[in-house]
Protein backbone atom coordinates (compact mmCIF):
# COMPACT_ATOMS: atom_id res chain seq x y z
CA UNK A 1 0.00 0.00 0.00
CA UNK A 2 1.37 3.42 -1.22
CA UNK A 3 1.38 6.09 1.69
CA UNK A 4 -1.53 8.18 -0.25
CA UNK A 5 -3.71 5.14 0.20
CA UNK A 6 -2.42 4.65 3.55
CA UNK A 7 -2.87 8.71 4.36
CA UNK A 8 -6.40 8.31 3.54
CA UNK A 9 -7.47 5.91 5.30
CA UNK A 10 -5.75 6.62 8.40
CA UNK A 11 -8.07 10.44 8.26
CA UNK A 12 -11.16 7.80 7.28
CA UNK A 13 -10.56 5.81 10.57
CA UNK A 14 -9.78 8.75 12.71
CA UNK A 15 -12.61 10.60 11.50
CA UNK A 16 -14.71 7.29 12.88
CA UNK A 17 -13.10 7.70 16.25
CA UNK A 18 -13.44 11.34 16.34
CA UNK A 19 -13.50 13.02 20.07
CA UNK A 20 -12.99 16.73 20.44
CA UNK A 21 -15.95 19.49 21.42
CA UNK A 22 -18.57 21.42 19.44
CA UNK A 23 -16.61 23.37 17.09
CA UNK A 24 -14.10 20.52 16.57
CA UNK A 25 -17.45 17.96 15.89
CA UNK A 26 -18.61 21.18 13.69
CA UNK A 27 -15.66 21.19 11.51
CA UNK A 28 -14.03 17.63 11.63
CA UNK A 29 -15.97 16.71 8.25
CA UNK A 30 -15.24 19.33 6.17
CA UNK A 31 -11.03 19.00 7.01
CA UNK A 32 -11.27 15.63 7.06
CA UNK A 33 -12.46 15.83 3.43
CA UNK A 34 -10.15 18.62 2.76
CA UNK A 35 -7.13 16.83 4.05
CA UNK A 36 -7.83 13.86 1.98
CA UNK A 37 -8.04 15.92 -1.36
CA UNK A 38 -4.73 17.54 0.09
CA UNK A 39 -2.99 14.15 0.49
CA UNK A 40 -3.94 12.46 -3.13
CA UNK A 41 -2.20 15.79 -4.20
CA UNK A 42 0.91 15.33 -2.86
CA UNK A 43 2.83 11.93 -1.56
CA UNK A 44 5.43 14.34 0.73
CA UNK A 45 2.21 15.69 2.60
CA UNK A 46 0.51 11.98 2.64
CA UNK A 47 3.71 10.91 4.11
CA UNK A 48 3.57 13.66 6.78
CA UNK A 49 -0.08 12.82 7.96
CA UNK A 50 1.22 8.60 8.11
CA UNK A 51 4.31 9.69 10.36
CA UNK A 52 2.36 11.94 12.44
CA UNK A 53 1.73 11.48 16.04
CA UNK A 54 -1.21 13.45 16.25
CA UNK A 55 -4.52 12.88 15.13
CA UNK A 56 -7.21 14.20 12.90
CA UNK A 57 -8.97 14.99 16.58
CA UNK A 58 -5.97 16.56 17.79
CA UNK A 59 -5.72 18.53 14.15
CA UNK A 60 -9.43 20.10 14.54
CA UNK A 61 -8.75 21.23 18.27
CA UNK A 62 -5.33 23.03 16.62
CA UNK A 63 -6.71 24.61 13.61
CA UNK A 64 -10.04 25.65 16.48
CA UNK A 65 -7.65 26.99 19.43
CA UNK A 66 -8.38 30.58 19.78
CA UNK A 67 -11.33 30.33 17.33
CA UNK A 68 -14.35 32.79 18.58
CA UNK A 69 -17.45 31.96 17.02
CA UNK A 70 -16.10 31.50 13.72
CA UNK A 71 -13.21 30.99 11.09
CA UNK A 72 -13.24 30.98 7.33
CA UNK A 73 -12.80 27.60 5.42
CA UNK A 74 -9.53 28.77 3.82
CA UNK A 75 -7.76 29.86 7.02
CA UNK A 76 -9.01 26.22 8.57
CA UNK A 77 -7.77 24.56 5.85
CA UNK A 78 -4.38 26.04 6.22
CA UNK A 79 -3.97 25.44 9.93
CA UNK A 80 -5.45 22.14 9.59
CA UNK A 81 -2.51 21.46 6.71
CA UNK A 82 -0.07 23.59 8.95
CA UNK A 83 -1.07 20.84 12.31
CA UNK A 84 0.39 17.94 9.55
CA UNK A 85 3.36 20.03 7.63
CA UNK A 86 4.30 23.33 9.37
CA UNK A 87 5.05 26.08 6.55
CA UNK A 88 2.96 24.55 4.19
CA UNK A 89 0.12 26.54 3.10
CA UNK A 90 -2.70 26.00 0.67
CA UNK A 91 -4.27 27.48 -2.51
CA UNK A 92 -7.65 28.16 -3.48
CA UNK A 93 -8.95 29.02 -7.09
CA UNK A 94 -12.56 30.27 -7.34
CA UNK A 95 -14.71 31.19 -10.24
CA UNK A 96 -17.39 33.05 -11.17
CA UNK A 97 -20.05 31.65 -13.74
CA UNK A 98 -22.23 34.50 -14.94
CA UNK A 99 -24.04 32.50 -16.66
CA UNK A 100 -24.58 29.98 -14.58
CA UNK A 101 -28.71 30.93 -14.20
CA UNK A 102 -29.07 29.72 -17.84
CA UNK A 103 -26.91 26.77 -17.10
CA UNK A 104 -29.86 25.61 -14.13
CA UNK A 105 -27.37 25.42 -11.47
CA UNK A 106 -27.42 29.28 -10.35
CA UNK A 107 -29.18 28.48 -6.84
CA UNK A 108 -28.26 25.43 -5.69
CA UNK A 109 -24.88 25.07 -6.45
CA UNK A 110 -22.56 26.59 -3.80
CA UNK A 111 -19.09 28.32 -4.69
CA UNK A 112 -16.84 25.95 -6.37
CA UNK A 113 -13.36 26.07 -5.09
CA UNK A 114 -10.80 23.79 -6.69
CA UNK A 115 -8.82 22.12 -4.36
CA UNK A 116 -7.93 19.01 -6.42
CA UNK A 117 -5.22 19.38 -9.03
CA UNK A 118 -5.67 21.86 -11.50
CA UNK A 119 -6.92 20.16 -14.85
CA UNK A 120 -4.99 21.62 -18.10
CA UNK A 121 -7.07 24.08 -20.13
CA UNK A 122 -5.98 24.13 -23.85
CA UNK A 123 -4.90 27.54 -25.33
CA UNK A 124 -2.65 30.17 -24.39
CA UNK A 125 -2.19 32.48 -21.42
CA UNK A 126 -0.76 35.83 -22.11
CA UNK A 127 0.62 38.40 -19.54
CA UNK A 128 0.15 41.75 -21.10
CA UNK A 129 3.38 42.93 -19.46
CA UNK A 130 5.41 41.05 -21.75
CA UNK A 131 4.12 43.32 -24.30
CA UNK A 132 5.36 46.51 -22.31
């Protein structure tokens, strides 16, 4: 078993056996997804969450200490990531669809922010600076 495979399901079985207070309950699903996107991203980070001693309970009550009554999901993301690798820190891309009312998806669907791999667009990317 590779140590992505092994990362996830050691956040799968810790999740299971979860213990930590309100806002750690209130948050522990939405890291413990997060952190298993963030491991099948990189092998160095699912290697950090195999070897570490602490676990995903102890990684909610870090990224909650000194948490009032509330946190954005970006900055819990990064101290979640930050409990597992210290100096790393994540990266979100979001989008706008302004169409997205003609699409049928403009009121249900919530903010979509990319935290798997970025997939390859073709065509070209210019930086108008070049030009200058």
């Amino acid at each position: 078993m590779d140590r992505i495979d092994e990362a996830v399901r050691k956040i799968a079985e810790e999740k299971t056996r979860f213990k930590g207070g309100r806002k750690e309950q209130a948050v522990k699903d939405e890291v413990a997804e997060a952190l298993t996107r963030f491991v099948r991203q990189d092998a160095e980070f699912a290697q950090a969450v195999v070897q570490a001693d602490g676990t995903l309970s102890d990684c909610c009550a870090a990224a909650m200490k000194g948490v009032g009554n509330c946190i954005s999901d970006l900055k819990l993301y990064q101290k979640a990531v930050q409990f597992y690798f210290p100096g790393a820190d994540i990266r979100c891309q979001m989008t706008i669809d302004l169409c997205a009312s003609v699409h049928g998806d403009a009121e249900t669907s919530p903010v979509p922010v990319q935290m798997d791999k970025p997939s390859r667009k073709a065509g070209v990317l210019l930086d108008l600076t070049d030009f200058l």
